[in-house]
Structure formats: C-alpha cells, structure tokens
N, C-alpha and C. Protein backbone atom coordinates (compact mmCIF):
# COMPACT_ATOMS: atom_id res chain seq x y z
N UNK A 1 102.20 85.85 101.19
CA UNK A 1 100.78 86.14 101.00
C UNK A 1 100.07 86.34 102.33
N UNK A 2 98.99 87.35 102.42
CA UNK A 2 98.49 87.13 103.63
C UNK A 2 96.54 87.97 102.70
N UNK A 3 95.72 87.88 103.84
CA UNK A 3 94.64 87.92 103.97
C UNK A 3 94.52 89.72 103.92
N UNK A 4 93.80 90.31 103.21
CA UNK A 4 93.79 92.22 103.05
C UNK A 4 92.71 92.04 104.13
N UNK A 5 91.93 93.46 103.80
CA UNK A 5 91.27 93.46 104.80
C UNK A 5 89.93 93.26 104.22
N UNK A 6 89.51 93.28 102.74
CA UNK A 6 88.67 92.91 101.92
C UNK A 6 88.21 90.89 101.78
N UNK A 7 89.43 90.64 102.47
CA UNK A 7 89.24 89.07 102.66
C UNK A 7 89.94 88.57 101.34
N UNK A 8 90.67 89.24 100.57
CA UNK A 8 91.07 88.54 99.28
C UNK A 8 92.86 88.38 99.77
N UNK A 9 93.18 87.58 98.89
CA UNK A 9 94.52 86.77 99.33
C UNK A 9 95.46 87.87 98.69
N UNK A 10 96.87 88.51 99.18
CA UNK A 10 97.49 89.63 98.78
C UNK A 10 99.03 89.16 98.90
N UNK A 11 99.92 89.43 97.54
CA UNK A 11 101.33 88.82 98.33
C UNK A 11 101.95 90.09 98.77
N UNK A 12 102.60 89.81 99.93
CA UNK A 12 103.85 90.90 100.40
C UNK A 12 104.91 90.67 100.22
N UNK A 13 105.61 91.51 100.22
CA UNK A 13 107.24 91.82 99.38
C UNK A 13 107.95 90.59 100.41
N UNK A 14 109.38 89.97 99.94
CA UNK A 14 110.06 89.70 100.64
C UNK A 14 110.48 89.91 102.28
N UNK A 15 110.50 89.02 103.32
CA UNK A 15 110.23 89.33 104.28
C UNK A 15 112.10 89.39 104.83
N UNK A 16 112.94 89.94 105.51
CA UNK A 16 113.93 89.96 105.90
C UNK A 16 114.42 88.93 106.78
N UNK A 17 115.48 88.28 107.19
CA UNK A 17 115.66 87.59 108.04
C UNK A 17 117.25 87.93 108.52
N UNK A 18 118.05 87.72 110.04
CA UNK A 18 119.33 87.98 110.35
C UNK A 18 119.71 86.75 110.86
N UNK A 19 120.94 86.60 110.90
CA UNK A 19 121.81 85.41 111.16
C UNK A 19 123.06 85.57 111.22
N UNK A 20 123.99 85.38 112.27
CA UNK A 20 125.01 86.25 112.73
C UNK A 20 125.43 87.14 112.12
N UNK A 21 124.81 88.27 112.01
CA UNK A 21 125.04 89.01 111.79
C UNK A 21 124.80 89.71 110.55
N UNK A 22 124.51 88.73 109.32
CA UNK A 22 124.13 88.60 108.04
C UNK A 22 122.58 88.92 108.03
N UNK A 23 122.32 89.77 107.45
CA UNK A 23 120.67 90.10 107.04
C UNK A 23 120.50 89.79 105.51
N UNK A 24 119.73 89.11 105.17
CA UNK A 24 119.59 88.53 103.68
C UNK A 24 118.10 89.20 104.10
N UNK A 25 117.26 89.03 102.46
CA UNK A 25 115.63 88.41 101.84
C UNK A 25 115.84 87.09 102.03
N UNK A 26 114.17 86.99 102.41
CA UNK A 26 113.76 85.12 102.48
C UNK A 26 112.88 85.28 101.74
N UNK A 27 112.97 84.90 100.45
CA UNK A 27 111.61 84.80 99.38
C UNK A 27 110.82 83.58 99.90
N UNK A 28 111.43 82.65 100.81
CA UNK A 28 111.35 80.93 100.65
C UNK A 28 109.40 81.57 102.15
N UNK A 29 109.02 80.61 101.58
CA UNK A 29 107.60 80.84 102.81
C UNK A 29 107.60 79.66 103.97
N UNK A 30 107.16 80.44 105.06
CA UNK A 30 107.56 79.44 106.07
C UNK A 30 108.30 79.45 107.31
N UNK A 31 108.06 79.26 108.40
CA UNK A 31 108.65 79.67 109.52
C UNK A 31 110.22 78.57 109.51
N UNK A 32 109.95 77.67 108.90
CA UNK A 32 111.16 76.34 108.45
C UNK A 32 111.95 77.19 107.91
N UNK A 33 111.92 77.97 106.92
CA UNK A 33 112.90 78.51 106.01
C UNK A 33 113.71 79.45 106.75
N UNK A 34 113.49 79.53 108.04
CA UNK A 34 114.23 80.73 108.62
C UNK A 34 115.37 79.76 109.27
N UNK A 35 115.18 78.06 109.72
CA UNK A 35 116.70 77.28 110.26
C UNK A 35 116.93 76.77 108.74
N UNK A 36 116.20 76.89 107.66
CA UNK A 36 116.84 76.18 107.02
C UNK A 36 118.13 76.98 106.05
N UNK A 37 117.26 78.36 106.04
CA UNK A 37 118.66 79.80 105.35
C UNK A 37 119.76 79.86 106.77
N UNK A 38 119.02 79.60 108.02
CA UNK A 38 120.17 79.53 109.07
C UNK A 38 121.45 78.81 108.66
N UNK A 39 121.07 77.68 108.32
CA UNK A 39 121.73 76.15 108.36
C UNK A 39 122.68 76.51 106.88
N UNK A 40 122.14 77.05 106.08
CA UNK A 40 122.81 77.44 104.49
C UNK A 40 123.99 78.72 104.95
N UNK A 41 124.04 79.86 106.18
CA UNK A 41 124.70 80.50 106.37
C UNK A 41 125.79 79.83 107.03
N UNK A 42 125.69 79.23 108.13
CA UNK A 42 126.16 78.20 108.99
C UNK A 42 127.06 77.30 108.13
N UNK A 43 127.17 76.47 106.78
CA UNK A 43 127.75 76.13 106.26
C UNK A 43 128.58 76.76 105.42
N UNK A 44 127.92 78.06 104.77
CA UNK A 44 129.07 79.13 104.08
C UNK A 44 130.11 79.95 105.10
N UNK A 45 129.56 80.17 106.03
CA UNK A 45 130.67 80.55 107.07
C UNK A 45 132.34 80.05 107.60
N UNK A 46 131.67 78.23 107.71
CA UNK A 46 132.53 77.35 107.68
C UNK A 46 133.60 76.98 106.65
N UNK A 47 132.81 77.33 105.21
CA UNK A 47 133.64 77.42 103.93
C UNK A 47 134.66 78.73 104.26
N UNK A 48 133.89 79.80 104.58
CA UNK A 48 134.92 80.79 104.98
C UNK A 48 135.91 80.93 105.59
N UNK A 49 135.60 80.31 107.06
CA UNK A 49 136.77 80.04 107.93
C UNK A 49 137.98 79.29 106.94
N UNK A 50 137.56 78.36 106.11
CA UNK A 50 138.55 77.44 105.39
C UNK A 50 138.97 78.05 104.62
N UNK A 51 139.00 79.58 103.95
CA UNK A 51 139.76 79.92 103.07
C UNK A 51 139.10 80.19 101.90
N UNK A 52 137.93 80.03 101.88
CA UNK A 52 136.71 80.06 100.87
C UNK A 52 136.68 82.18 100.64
N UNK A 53 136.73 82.33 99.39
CA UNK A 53 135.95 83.74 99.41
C UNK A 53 134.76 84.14 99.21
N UNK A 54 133.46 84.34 100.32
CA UNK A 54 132.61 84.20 100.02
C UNK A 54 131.98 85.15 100.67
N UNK A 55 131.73 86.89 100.53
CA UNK A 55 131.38 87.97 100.56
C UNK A 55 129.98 87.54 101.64
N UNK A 56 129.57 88.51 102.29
CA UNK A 56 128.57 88.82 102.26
C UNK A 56 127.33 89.08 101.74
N UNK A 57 127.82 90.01 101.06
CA UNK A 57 126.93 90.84 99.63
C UNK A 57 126.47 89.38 98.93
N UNK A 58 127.45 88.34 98.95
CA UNK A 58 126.95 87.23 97.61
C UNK A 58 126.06 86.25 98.28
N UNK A 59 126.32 86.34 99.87
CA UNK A 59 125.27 85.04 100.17
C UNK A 59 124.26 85.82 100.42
N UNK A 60 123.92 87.35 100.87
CA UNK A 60 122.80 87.88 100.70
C UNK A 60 121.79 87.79 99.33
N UNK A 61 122.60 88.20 98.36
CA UNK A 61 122.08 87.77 96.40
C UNK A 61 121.45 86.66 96.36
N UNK A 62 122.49 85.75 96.80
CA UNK A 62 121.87 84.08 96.78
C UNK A 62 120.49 83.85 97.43
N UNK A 63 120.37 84.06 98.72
CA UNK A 63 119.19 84.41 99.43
C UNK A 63 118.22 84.71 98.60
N UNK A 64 118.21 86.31 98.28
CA UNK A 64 117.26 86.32 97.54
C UNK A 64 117.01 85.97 95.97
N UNK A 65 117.49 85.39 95.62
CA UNK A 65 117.52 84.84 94.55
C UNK A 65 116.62 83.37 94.41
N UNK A 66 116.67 82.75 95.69
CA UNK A 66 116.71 81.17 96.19
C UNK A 66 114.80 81.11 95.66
N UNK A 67 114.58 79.66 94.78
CA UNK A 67 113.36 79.79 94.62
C UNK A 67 113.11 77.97 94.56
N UNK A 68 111.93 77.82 95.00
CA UNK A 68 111.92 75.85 95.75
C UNK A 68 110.15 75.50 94.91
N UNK A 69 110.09 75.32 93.76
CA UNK A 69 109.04 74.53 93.06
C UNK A 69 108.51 73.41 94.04
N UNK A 70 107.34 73.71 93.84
CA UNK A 70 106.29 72.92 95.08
C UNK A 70 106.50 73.02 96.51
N UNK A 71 107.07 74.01 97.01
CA UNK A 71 107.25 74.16 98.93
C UNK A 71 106.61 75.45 98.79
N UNK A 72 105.28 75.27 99.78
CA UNK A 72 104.76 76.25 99.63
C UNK A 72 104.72 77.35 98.68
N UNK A 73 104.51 77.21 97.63
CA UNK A 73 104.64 78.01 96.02
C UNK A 73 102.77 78.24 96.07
N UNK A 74 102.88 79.60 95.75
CA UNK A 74 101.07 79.98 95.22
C UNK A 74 101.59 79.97 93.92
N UNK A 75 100.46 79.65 93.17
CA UNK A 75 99.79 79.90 91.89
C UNK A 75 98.46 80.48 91.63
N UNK A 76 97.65 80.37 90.79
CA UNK A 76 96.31 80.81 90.37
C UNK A 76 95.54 79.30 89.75
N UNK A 77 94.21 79.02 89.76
CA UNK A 77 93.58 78.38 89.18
C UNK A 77 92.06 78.82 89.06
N UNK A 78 91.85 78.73 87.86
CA UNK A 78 90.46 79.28 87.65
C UNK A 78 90.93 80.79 88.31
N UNK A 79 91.60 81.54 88.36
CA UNK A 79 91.30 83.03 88.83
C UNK A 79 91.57 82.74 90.25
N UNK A 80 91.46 81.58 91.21
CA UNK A 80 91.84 81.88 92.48
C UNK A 80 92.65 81.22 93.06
N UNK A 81 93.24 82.06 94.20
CA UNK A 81 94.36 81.36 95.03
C UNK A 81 95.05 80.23 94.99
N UNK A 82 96.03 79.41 94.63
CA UNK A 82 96.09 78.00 94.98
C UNK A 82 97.53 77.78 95.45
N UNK A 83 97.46 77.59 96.58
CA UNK A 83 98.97 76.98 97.36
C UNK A 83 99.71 75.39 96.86
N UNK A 84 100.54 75.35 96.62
CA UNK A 84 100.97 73.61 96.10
C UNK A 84 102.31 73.42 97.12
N UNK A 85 102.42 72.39 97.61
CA UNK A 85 103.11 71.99 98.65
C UNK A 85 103.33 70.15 98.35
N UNK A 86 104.60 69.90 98.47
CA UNK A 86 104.78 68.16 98.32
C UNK A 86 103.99 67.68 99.46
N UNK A 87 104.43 67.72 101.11
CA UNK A 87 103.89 67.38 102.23
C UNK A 87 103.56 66.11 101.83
N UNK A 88 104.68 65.24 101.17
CA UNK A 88 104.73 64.06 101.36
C UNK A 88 104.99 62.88 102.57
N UNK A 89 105.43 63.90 103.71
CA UNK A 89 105.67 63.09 104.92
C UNK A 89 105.18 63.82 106.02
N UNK A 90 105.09 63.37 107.48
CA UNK A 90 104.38 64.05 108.26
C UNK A 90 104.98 65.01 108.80
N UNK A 91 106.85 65.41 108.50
CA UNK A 91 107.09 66.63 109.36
C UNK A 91 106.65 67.84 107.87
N UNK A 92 107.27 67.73 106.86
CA UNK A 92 106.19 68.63 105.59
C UNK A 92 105.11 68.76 106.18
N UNK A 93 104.03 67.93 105.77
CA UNK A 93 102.84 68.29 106.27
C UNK A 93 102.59 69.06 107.77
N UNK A 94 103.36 69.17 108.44
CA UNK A 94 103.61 69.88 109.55
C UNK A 94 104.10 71.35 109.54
N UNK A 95 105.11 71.06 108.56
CA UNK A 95 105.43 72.86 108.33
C UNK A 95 104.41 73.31 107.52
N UNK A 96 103.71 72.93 106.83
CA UNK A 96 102.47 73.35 105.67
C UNK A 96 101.37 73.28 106.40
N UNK A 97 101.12 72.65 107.58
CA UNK A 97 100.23 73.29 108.33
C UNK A 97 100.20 74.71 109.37
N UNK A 98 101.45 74.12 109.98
CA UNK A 98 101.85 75.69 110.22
C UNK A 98 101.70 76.85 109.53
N UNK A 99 102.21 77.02 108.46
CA UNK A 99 102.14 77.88 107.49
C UNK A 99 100.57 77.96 107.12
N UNK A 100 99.50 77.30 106.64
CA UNK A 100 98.54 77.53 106.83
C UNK A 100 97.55 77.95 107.79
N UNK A 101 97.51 77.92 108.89
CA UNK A 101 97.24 78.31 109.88
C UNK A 101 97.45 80.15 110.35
N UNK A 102 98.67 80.37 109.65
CA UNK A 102 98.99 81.65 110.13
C UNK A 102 97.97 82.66 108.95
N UNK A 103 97.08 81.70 108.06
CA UNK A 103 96.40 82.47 107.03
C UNK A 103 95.06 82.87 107.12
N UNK A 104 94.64 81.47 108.90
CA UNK A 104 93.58 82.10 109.60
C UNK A 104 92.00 81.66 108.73
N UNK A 105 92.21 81.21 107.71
CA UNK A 105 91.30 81.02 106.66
C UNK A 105 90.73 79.39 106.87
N UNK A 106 89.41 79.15 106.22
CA UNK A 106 89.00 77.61 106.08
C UNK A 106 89.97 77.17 104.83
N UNK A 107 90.07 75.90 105.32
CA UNK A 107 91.09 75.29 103.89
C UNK A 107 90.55 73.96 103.37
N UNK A 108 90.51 73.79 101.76
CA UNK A 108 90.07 73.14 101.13
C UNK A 108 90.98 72.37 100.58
N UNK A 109 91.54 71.16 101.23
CA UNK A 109 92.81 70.34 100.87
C UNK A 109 92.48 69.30 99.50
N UNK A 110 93.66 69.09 98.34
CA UNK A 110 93.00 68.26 97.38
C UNK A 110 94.17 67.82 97.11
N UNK A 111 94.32 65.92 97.38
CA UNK A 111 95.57 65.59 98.22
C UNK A 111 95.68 64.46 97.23
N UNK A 112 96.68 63.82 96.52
CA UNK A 112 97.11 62.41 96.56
C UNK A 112 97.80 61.73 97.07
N UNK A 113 98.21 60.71 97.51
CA UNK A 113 99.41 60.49 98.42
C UNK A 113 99.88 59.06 97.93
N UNK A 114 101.13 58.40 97.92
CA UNK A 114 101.77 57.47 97.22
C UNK A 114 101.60 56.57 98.19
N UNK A 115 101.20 55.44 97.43
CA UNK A 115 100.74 54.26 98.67
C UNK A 115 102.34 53.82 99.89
N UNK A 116 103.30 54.38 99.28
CA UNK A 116 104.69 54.08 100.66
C UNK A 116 104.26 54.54 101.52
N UNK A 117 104.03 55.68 101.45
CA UNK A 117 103.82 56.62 102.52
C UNK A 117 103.09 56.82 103.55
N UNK A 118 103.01 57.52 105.05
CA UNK A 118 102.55 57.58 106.66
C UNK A 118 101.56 58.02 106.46
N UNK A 119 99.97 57.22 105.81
CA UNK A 119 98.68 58.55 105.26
C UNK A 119 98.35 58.87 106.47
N UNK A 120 98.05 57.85 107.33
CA UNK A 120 97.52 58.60 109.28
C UNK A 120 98.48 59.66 109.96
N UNK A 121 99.88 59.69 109.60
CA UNK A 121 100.21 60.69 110.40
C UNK A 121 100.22 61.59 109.47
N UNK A 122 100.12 61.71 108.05
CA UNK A 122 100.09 62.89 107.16
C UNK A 122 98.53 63.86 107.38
N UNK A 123 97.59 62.82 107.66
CA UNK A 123 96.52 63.34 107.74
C UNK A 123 96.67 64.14 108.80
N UNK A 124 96.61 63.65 110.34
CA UNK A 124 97.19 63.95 111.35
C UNK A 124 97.82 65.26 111.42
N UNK A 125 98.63 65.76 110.95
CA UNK A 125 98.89 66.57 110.58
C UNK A 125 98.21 67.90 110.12
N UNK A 126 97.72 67.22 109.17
CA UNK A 126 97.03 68.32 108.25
C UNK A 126 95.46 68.87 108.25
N UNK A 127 94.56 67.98 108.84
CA UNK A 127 93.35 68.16 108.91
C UNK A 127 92.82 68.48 110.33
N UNK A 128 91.88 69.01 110.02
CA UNK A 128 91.25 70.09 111.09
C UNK A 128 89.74 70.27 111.23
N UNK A 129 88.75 69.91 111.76
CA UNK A 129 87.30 70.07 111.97
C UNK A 129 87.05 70.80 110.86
N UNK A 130 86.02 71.47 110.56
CA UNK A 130 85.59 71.98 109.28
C UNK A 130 86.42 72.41 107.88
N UNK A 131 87.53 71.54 107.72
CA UNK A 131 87.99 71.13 106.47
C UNK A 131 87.17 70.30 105.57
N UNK A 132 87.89 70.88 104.24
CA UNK A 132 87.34 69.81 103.22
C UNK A 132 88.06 69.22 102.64
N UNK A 133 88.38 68.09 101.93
CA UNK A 133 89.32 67.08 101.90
C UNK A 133 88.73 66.80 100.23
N UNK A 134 89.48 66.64 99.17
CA UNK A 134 88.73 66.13 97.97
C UNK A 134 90.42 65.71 97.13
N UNK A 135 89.85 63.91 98.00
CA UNK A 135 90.64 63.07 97.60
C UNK A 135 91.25 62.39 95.71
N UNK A 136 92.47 62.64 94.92
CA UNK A 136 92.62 62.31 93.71
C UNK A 136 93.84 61.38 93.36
N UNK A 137 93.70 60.79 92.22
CA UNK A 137 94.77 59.66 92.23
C UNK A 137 95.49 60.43 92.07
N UNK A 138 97.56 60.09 92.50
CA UNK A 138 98.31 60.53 91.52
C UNK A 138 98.97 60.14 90.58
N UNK A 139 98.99 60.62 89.23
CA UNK A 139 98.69 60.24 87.91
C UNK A 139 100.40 59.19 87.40
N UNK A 140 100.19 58.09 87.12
CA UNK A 140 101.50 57.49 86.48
C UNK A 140 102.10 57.05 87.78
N UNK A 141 101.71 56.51 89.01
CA UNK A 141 102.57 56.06 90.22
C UNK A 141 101.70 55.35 91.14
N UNK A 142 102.63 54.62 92.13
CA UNK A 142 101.75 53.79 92.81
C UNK A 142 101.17 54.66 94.07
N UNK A 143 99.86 55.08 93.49
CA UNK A 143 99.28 55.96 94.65
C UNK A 143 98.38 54.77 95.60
N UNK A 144 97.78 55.42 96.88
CA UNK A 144 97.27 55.02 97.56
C UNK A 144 95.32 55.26 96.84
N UNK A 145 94.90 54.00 97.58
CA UNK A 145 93.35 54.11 97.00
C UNK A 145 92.62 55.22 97.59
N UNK A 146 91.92 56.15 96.78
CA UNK A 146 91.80 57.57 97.60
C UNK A 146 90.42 56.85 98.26
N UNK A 147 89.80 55.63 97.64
CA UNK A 147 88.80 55.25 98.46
C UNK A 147 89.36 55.50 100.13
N UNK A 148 90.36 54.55 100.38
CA UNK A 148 90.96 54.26 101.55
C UNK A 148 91.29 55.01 102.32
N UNK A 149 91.94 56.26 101.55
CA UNK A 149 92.16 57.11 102.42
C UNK A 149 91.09 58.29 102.79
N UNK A 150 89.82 57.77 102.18
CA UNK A 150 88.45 58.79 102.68
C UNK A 150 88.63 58.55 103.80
N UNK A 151 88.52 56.76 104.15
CA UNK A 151 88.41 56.30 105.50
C UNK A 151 89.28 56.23 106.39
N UNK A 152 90.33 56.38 105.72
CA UNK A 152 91.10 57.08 107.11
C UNK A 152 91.18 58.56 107.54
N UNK A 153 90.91 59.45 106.56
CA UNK A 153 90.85 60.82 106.92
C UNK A 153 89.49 60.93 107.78
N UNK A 154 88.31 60.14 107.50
CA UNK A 154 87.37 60.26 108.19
C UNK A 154 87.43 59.72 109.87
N UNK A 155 88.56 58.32 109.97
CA UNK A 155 88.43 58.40 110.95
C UNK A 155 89.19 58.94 112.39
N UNK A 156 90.27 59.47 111.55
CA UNK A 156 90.87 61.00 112.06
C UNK A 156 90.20 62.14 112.35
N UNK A 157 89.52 62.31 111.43
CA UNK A 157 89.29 63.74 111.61
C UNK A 157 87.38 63.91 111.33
N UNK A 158 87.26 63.47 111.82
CA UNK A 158 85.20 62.97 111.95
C UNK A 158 84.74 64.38 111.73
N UNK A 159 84.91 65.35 111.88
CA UNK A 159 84.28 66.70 111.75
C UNK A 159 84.84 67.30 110.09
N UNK A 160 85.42 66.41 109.23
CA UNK A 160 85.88 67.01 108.26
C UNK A 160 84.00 67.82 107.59
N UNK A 161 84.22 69.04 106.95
CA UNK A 161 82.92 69.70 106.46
C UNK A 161 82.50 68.73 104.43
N UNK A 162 83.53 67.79 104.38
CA UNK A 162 83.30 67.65 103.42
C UNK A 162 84.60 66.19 103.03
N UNK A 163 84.38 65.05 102.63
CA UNK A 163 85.26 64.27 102.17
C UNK A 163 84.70 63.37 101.17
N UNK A 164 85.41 63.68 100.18
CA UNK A 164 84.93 62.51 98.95
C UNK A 164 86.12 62.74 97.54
N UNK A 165 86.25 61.59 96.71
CA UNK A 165 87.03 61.13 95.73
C UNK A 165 86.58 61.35 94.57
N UNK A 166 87.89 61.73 93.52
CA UNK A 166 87.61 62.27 92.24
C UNK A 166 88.41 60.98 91.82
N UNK A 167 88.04 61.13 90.33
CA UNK A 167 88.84 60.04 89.61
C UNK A 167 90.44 60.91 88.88
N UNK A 168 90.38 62.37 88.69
CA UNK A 168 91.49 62.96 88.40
C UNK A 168 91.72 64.32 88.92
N UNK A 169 92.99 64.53 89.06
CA UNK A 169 93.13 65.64 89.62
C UNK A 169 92.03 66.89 89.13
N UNK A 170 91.95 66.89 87.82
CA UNK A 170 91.05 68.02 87.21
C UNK A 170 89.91 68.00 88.03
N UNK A 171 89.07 67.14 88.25
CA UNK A 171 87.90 66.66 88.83
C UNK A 171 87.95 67.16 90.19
N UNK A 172 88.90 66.80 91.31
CA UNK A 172 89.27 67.42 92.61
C UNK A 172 89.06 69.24 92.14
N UNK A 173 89.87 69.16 91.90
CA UNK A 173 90.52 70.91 91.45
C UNK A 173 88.51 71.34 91.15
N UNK A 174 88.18 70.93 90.13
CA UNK A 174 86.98 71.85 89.48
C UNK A 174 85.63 71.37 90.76
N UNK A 175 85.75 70.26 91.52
CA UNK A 175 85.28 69.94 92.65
C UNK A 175 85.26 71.01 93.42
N UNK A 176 86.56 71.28 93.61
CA UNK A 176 86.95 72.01 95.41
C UNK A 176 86.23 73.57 94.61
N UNK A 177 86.63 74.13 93.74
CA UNK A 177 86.66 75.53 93.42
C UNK A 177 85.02 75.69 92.99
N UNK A 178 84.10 74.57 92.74
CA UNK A 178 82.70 75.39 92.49
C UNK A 178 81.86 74.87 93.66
N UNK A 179 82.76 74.51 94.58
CA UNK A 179 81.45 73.94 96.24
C UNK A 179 81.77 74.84 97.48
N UNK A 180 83.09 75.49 96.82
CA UNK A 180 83.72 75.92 98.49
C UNK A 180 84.49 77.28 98.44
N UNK A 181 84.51 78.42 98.50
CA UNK A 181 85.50 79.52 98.68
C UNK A 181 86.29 79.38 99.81
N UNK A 182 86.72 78.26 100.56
CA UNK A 182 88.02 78.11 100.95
C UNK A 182 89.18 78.25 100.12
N UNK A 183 90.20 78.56 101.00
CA UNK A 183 91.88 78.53 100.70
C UNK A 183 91.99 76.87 99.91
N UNK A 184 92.37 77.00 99.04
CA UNK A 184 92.82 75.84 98.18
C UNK A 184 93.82 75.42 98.58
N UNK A 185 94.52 74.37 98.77
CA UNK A 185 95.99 73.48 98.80
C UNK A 185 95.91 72.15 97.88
N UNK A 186 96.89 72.11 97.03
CA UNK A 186 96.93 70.47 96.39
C UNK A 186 98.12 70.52 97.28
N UNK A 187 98.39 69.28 97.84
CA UNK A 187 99.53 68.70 98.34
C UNK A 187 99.26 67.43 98.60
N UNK A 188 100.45 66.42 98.73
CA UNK A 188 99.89 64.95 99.60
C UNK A 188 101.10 63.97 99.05
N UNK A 189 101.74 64.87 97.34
CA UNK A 189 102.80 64.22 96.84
C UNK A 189 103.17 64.79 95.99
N UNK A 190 104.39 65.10 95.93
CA UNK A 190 106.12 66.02 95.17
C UNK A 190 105.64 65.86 93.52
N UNK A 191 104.85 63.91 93.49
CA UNK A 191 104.39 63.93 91.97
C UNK A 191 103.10 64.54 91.18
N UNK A 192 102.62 64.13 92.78
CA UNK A 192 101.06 65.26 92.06
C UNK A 192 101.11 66.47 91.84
N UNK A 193 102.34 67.36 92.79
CA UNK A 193 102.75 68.40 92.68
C UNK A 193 103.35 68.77 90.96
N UNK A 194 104.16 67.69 90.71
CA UNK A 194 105.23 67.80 89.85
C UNK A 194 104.13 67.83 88.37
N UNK A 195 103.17 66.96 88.18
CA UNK A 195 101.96 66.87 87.29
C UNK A 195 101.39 68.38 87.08
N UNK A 196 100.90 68.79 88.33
CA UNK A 196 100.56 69.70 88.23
C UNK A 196 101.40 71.03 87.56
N UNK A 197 102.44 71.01 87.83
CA UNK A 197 103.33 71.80 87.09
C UNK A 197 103.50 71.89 85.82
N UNK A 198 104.06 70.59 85.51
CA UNK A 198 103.89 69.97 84.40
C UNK A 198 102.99 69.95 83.13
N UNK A 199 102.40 70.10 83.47
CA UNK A 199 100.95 70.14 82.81
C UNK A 199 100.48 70.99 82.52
N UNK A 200 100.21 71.82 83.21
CA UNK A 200 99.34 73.27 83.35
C UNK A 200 98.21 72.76 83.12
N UNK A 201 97.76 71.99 84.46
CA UNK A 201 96.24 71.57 83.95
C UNK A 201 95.39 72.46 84.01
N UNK A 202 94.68 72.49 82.95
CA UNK A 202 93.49 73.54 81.81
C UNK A 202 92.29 74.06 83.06
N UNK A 203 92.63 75.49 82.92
CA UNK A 203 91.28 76.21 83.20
C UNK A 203 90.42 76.26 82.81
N UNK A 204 89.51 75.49 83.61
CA UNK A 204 87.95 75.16 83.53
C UNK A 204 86.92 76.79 83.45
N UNK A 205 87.89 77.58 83.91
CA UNK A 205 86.66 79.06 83.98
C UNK A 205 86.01 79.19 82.57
C-alpha cells in the first residue's frame, strides 16, 4: 500500500525480491520480510545441497503464495484503511514502525497489550509526537490496565495529539475513526489482533 497522489491509501502489486540468485514475489509487507524470505531460501538451499528436490520455480510459487494473518495485514473498517499488526514485543513494534513511517502519514494507534509484556519499550517504539493513542482492553486475557498504560504512554511520549481509554475494542475503533483521519493501526497484541479477526467486529457506518 502506499499514499496516491489524491492522499487516499492505494495497494501495489507484489513487490520483487533476489537472493542468490533466486528472484521470487514478496506479498509479505515490510523491510523484515526481505531477511526473513532470505533466511527461508537459505534453508531450502541447504535441503538441496542434501539431496532434497526442490526447483526453483517451486520456492518462487511458495513465495508468492506465502500469506501471515496479523503482520502487517490491511483491512477496511467503516470504509477506511486499517493496518493490524501483533507488535506484541518491542523488536515487532519496531518493524511496524518502520513500516509505518515509510507511509509518511499521521497515525492513529488503537492498542491493547497483555499485562506480561515490555509496555515502555513497546511504546518506545511506536509512538511519535503528534500521534494518537486510543487505549482498549484485550478481550478474554490478562491484559494490562489501559488506565496505566495512558500513563505510561504519556510519559514517553508527552506530545502524544491525543490519549485516552475505551472500555472495548468497538469503542477505540468508532473513537479513532470519527475524531481523526489519520492512518489507523490496531496492534499491541496477536489476541486483540486474533479477536479482531475473529469477530468481524460490526460496522458502525
């Protein structure tokens, strides 16, 4: 996906990638996905050396074939844009910032995060001066108090344009989409992700 010139969000075809010598499709989004199809050639190769028959032509197919529920995956909500990403830990949240960044856009993050988990370096990560942050439980698990983590995102990131707590994801979601025409992201956890899937929580349009 990238930005037209109308300002509306547009996907582009499969982007190519080479690796000794092997040129596959990378459907996968993400500057990560380029060591991580590395690392997938790198091991079929090795099968090869061992006696393995394993074409070219087939690990190219595979390639493009390859599809990863919640890593950087767009969808639609209410009619617009919405990126979903686990970025349950701080190097995720690191490639999902990366990846956001290259979209150049304000971003409207709507996050739960499981109370195990690094929320200061996830935040850290992810937030940026005129962001908006619209904190939600995640549903059936031991999440973190999104009270808590207002206050720590706030005291990370003091220039956030906007931080405050819903009681359910729906609430975040119909929050972020009638205050803000930023780039949408739910991310913060694989389960809020996985809910969201799950569910097909209901368009409010």
């Amino acid at each position: 996906p990238y930005l037209n010139e109308s300002g509306e969000l547009s996907v582009s075809p499969s982007r190519w990638a080479s690796y000794q010598g092997i040129e596959y499709p990378l459907p996968l989004l993400g500057n990560i996905q380029l060591s991580n199809s590395a690392i997938a050639i790198a091991t079929l190769q090795t099968l090869t050396a061992q006696g393995w028959q394993i074409p070219e032509s087939a690990i190219a197919s595979g390639m493009a074939k390859t599809t990863w529920l919640g890593r950087l995956q767009w969808t639609t909500w209410c009619d617009r844009p919405l990126l979903i990403d686990g970025a349950h830990n701080p190097a995720a949240a690191q490639a999902l910032r990366h990846y956001v960044d290259t979209l150049n856009t304000p971003v409207s993050w709507i996050m739960g995060i499981l109370s195990t988990k690094d929320h200061a370096d996830i935040f850290k990560a992810l937030l940026r001066p005129t962001d908006r942050l619209y904190l939600v439980p995640v549903p059936d698990h031991s999440c973190a108090d999104p009270e808590t983590l207002g206050a720590i995102a706030q005291s990370i990131c003091p220039e956030l344009a906007h931080c405050q707590t819903y009681p359910t994801l729906e609430a975040g979601l119909q929050a972020a989409i009638s205050t803000s025409e930023d780039l949408m992201v739910l991310c913060g956890s694989l389960y809020l992700v996985g809910y969201f899937l799950q569910f097909e929580i209901p368009d409010f349009s």
